[in-house]
Protein backbone atom coordinates (compact mmCIF):
# COMPACT_ATOMS: atom_id res chain seq x y z
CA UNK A 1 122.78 109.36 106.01
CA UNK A 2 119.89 107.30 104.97
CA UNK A 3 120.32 103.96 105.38
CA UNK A 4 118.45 101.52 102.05
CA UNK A 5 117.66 98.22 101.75
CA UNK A 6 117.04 96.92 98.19
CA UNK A 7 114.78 94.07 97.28
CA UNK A 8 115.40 92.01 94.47
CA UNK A 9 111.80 90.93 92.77
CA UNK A 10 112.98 90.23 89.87
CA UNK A 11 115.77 87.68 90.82
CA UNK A 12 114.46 86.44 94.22
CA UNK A 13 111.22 84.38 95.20
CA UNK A 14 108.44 85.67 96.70
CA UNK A 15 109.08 84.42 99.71
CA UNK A 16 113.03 85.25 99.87
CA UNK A 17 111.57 88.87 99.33
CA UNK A 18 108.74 88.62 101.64
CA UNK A 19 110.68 87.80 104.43
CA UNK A 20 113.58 89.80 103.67
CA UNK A 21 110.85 92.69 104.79
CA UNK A 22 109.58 90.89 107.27
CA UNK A 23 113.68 90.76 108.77
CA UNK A 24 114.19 94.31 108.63
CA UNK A 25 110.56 95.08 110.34
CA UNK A 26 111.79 93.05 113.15
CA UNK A 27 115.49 93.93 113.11
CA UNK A 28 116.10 97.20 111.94
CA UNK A 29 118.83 98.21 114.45
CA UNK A 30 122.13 99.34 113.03
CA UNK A 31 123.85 96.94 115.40
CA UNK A 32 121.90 93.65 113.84
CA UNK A 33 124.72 91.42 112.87
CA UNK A 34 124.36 89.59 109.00
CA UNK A 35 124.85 86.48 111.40
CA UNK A 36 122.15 87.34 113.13
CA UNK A 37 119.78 88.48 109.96
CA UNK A 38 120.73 85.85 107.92
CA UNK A 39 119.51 83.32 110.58
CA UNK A 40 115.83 84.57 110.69
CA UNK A 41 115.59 84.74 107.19
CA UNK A 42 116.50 81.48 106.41
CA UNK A 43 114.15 80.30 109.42
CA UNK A 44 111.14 82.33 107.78
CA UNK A 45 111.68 81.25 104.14
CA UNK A 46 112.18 76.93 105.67
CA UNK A 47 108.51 77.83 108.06
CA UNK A 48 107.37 79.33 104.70
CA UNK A 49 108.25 76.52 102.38
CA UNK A 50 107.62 73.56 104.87
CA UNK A 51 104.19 75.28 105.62
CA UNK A 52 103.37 75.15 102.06
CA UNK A 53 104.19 71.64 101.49
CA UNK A 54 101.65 70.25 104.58
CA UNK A 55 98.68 72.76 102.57
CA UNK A 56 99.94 71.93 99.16
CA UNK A 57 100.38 68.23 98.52
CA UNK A 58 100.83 68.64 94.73
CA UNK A 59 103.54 71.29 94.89
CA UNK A 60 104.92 69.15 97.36
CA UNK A 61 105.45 66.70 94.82
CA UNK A 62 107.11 68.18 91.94
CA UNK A 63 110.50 69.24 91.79
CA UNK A 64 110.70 72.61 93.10
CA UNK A 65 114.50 74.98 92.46
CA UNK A 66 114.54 75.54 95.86
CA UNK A 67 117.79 76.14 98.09
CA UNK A 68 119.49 73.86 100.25
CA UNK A 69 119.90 76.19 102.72
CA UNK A 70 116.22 76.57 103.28
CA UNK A 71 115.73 72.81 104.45
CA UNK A 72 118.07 72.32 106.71
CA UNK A 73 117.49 74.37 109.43
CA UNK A 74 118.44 73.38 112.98
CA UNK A 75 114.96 73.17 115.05
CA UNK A 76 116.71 74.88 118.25
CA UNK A 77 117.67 77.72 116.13
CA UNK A 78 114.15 77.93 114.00
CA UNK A 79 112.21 77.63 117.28
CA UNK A 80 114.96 80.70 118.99
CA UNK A 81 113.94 82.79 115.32
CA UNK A 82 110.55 82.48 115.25
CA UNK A 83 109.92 83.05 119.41
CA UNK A 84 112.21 86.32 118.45
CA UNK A 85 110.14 87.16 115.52
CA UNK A 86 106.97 87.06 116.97
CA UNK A 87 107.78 89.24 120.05
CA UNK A 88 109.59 92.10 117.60
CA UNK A 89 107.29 92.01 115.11
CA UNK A 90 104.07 92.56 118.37
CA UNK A 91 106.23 95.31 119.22
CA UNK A 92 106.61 97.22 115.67
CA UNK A 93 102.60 96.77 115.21
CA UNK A 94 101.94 98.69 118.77
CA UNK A 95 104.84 101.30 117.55
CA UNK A 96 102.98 101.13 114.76
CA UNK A 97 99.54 101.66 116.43
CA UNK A 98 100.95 104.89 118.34
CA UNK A 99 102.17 106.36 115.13
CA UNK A 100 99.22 105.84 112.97
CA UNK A 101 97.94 108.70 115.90
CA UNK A 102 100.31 111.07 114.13
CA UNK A 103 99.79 109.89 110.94
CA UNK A 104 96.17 110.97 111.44
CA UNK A 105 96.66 114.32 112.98
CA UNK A 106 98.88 115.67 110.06
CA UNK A 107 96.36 114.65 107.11
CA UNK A 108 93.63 116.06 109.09
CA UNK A 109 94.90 118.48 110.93
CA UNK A 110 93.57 117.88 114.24
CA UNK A 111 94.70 115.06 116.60
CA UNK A 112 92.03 112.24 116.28
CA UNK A 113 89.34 111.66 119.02
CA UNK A 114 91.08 109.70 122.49
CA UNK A 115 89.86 107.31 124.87
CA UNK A 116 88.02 108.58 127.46
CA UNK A 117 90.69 109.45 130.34
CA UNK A 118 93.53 110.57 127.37
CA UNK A 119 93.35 114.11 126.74
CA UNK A 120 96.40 114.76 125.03
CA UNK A 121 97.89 112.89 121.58
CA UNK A 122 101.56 112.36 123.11
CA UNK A 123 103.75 109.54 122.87
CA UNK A 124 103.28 109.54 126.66
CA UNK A 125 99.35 108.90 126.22
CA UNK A 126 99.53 106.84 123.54
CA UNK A 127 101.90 104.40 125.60
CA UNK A 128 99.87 103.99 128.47
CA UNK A 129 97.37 103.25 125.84
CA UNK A 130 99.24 100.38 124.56
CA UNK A 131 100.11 98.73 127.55
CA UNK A 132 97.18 95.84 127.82
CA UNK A 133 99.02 95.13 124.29
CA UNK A 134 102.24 94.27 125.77
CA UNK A 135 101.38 92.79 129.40
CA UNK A 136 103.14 95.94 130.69
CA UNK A 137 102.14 98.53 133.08
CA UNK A 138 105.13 100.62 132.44
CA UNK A 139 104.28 103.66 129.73
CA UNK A 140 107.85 104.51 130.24
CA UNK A 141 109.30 101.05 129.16
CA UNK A 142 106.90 100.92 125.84
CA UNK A 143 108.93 104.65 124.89
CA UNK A 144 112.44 103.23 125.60
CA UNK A 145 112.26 99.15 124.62
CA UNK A 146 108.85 99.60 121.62
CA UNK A 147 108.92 103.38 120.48
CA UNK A 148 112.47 104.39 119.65
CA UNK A 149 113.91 100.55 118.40
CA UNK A 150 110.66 100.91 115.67
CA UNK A 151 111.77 104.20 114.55
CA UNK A 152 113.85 103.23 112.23
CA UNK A 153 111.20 101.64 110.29
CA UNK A 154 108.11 103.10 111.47
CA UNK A 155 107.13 104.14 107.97
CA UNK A 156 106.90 100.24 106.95
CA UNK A 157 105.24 99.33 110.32
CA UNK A 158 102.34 102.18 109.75
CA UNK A 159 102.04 101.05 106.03
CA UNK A 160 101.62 97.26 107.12
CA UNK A 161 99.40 97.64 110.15
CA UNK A 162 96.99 99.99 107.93
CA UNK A 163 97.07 97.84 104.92
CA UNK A 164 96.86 94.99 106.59
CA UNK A 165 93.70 95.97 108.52
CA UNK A 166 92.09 97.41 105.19
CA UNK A 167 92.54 93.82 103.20
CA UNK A 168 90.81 92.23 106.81
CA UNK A 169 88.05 94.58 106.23
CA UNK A 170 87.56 94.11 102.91
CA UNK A 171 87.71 90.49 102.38
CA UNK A 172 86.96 89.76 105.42
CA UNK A 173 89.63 87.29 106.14
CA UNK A 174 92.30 87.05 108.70
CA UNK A 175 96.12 88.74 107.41
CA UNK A 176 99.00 87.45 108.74
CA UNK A 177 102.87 87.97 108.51
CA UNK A 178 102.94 84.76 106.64
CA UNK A 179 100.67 86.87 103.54
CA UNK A 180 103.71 88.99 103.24
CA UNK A 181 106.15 85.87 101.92
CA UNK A 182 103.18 84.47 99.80
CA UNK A 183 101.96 87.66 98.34
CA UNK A 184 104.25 90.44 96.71
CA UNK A 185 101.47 92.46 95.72
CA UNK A 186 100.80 92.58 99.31
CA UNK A 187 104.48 93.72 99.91
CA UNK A 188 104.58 96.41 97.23
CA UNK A 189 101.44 98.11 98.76
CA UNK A 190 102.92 98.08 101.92
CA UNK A 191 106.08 99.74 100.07
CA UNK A 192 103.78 102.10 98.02
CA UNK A 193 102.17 103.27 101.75
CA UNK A 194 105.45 103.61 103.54
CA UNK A 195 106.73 105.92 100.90
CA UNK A 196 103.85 108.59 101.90
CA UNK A 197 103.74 107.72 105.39
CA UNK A 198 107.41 108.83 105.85
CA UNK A 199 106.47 111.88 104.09
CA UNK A 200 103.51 112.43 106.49
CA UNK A 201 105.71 111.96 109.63
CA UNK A 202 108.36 113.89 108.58
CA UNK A 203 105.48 116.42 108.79
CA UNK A 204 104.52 116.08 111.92
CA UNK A 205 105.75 118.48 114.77
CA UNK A 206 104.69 116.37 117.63
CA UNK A 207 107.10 114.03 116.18
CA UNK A 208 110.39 115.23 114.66
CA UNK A 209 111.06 112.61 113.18
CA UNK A 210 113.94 113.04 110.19
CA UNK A 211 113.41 111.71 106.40
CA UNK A 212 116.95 110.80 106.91
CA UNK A 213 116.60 108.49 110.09
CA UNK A 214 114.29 106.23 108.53
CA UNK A 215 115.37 103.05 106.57
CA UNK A 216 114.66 103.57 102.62
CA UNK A 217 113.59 100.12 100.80
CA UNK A 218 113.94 100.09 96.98
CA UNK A 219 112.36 97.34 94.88
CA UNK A 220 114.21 96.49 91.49
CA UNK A 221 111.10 94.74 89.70
């Protein structure tokens, strides 16, 4: 059974949607407790807000209908979130560098040119391949603790690693995770993408990966 996550633009900030995403790229295990979602949520949006107020002295200043809940965030628990984050959201974009492989091979129908030394497009090529990105020299470990965690949402990790690199080359400015809680455009690309990359992948026979297995995100605008 399919399991969805809806996202509430209409009633919801930017950033309380933004970084709902960005919580279920990092966490999209079944066994993630609300506890344990709720927590880095409420870290992201109080980074995103408090961030805004040091670049933005005038919004700063004016009464904003923000929620409690968002300021007062324990600075053990935001620095614990945020140390969390970054390492699970490093390990969705290399998932998501390894799929993007796939991705490739089923619109063009031919795997995509390899480093010299890789011969074959497998996930076990494709991990050694990552390794310098995760300070590992186990290809094994990157399958088991990187691979199979992102599957869940490898669809939205594809979509946000390619989008993301298209807006760097085009504007030719640095994107971020933070973009995704200031930006909703930004978001519904991503959304846009994922829809066809889960298609693409559920194409792929290298892969065998199930429509099913991978977490559907609908956006009530």
């Amino acid at each position: 059974m399919t399991r969805q996550l809806t996202i509430d633009f209409r009633h919801q900030a930017p950033y309380e949607c933004g970084a709902i995403f960005v919580t279920l790229l990092a966490y999209p295990e079944p066994a993630a407790t609300d506890e344990t979602l709720g927590s880095v949520h409420r870290s992201l949006c109080h980074q995103f807000l408090r961030a805004k107020s040091e670049i933005d002295a005038e919004w700063a200043g004016v009464p904003q209908p923000i929620k409690p809940l968002y300021t007062f965030v324990d600075p053990k628990v935001l620095a614990r979130d945020l140390r969390q984050l970054k390492r699970r959201l490093r390990d969705r974009m290399v998932a998501a560098r390894m799929a993007i492989g796939f991705l490739k091979e089923v619109v063009t129908g031919k795997a995509p040119p390899l480093p010299a030394g890789y011969k074959v497009l497998s996930l076990n090529q494709l991990s050694m391949l990552v390794l310098d990105d995760l300070d590992s020299d186990d290809e094994g470990n990157v399958e088991s603790r990187v691979w199979r965690p992102s599957l869940p949402v490898i669809h939205l990790a594809a979509a946000t690693a390619v989008v993301m690199d298209q807006i760097e080359r085009t504007h030719h400015q640095r994107i971020s995770f933070a973009h995704l809680l200031a930006d909703l455009d930004l978001v519904r690309l991503i959304l846009t993408t994922a829809e066809t990359y889960a298609d693409l992948l559920g194409r792929s026979k290298r892969l065998s990966i199930r429509p099913d297995t991978l977490i559907e995100v609908n956006a009530i605008e």
